[in-house]
C-alpha atoms as a PDB file:
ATOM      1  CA  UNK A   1     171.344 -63.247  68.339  1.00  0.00           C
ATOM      2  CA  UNK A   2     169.012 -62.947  71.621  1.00  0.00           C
ATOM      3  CA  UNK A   3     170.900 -60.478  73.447  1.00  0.00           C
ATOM      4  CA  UNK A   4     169.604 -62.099  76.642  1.00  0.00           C
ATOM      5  CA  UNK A   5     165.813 -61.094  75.891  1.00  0.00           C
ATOM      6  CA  UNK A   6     163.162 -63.159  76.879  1.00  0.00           C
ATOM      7  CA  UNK A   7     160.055 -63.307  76.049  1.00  0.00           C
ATOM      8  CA  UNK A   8     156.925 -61.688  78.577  1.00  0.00           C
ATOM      9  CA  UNK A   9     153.185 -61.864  78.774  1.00  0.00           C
ATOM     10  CA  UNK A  10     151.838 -58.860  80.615  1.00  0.00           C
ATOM     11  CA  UNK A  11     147.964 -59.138  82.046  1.00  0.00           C
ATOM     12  CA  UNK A  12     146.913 -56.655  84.319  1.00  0.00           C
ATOM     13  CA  UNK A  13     143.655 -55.461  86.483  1.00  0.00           C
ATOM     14  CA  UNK A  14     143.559 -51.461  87.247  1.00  0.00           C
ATOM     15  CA  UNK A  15     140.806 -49.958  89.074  1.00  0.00           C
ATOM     16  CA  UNK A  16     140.826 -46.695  87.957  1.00  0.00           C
ATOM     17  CA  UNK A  17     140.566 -45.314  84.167  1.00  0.00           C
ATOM     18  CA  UNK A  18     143.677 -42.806  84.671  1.00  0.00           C
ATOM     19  CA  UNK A  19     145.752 -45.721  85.547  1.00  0.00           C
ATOM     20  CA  UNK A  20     144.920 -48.330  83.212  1.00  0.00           C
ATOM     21  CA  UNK A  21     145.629 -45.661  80.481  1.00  0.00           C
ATOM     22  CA  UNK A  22     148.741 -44.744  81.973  1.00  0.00           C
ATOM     23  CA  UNK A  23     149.748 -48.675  82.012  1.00  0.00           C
ATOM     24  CA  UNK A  24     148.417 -49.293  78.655  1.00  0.00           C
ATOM     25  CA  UNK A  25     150.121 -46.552  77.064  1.00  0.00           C
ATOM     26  CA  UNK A  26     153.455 -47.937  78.956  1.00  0.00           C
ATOM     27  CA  UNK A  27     152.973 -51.112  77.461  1.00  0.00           C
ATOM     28  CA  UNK A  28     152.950 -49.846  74.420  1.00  0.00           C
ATOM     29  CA  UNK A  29     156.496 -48.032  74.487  1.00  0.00           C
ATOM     30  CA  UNK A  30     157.458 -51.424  75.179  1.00  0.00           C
ATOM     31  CA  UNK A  31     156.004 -54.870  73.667  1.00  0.00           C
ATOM     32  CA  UNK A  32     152.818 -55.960  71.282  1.00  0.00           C
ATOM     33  CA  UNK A  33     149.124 -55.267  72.668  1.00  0.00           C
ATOM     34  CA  UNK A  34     147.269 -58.949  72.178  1.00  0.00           C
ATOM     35  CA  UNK A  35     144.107 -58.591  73.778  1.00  0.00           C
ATOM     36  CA  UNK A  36     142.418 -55.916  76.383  1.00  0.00           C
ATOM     37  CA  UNK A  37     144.887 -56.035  79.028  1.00  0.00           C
ATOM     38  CA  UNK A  38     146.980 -58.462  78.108  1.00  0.00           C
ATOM     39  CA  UNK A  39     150.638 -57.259  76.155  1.00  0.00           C
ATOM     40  CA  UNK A  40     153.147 -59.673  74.526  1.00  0.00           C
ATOM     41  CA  UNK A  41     156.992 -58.241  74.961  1.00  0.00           C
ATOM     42  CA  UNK A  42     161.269 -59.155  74.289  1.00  0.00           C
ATOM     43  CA  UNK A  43     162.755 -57.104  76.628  1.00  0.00           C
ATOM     44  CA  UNK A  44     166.151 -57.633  77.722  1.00  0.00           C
ATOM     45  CA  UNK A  45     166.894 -57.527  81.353  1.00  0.00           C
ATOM     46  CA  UNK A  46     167.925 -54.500  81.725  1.00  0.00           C
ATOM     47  CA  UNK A  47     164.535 -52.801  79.943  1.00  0.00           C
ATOM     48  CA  UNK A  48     162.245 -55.697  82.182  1.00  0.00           C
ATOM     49  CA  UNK A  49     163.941 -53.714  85.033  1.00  0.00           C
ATOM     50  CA  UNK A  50     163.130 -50.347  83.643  1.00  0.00           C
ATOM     51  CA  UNK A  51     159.243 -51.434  82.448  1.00  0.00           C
ATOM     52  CA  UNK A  52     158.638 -53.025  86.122  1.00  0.00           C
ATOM     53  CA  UNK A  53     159.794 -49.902  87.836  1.00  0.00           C
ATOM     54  CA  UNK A  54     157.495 -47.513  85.560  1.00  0.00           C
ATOM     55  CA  UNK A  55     154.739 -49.502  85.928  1.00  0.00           C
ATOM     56  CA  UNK A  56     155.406 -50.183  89.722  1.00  0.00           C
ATOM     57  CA  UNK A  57     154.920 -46.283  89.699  1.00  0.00           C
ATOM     58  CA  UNK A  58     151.894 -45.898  87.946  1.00  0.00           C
ATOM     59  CA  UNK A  59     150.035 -48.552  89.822  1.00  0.00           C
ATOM     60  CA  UNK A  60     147.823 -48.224  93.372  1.00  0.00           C
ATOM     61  CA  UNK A  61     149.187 -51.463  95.014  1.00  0.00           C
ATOM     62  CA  UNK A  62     145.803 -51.902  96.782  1.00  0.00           C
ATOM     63  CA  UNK A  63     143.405 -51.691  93.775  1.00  0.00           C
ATOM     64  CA  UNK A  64     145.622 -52.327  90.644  1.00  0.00           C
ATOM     65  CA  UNK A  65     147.150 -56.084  89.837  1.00  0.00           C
ATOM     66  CA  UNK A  66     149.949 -56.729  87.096  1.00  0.00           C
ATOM     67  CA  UNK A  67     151.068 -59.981  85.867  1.00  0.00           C
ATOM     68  CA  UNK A  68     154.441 -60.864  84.571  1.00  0.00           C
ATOM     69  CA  UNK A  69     154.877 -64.105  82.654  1.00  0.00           C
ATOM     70  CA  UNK A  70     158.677 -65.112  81.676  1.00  0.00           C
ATOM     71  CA  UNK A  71     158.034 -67.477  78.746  1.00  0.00           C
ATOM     72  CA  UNK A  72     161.860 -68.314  78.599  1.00  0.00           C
ATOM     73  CA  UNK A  73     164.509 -66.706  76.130  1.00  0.00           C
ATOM     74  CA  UNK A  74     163.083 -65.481  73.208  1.00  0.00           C
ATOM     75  CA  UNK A  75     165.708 -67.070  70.656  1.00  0.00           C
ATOM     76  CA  UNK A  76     165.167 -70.077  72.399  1.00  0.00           C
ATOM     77  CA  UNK A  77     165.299 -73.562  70.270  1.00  0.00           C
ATOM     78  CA  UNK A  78     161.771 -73.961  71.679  1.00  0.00           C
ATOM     79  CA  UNK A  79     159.158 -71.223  71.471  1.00  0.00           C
ATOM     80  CA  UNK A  80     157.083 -71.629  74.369  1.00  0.00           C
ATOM     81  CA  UNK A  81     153.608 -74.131  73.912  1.00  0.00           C
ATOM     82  CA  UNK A  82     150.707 -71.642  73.289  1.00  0.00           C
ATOM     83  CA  UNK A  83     146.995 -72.643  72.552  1.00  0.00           C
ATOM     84  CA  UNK A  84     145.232 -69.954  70.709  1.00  0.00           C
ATOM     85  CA  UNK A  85     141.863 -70.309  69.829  1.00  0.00           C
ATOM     86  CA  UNK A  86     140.310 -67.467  67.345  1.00  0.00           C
ATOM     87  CA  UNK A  87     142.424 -64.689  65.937  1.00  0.00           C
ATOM     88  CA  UNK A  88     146.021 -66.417  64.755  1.00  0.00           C
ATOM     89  CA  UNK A  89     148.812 -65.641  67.365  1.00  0.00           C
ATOM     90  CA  UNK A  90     152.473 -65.407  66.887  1.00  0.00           C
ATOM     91  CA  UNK A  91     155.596 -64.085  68.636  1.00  0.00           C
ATOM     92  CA  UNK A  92     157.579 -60.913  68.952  1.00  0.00           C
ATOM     93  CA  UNK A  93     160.185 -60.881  66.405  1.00  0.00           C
ATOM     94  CA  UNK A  94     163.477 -58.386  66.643  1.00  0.00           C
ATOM     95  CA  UNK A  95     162.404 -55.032  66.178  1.00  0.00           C
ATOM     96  CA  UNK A  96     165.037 -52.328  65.646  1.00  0.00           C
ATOM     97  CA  UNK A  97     164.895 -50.681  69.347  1.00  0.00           C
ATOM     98  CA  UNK A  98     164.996 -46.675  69.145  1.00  0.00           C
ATOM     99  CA  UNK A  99     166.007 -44.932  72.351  1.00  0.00           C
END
């Protein structure tokens, strides 16, 4: 059952050492650190809403950059084409969610 989640890449550029923490440690309440600065996530759209308004928060518009990636539902019949090269990669799977 997908409960309407989808699944998200998250890349981001912040200036400042404060911040990034701040958005890194955000991340992490939410989805699957891959790489520096990059998180994998399955958020429904309800938490998407709730992530993108924390982060929108923590960010300086004029130095910082985020990057949201929709890669489609993420019980989909298809998981979304990615090429990774190095380290094995694989996608989110359903997590028991604590609030």
């Amino acid at each position: 059952m997908s409960r309407g989640e989808h699944l998200y890449i998250i890349a981001y550029d912040i200036a400042d050492q404060k911040r990034w923490r701040r958005v890194y440690k955000t991340l992490r309440g939410y989805g699957s650190w891959v790489q520096l600065s990059v998180f994998q996530l399955r958020l429904s759209d309800r938490r998407h809403r709730e992530l993108m308004g924390s982060l929108d928060e923590i960010i300086n518009h004029q130095e910082d950059h985020i990057l949201c990636f929709d890669l489609g539902p993420a019980d989909g019949k298809k998981e979304p084409r990615v090429t990774s090269l190095g380290r094995s990669f694989s996608f989110l799977e359903r997590d028991a969610v604590i609030v």
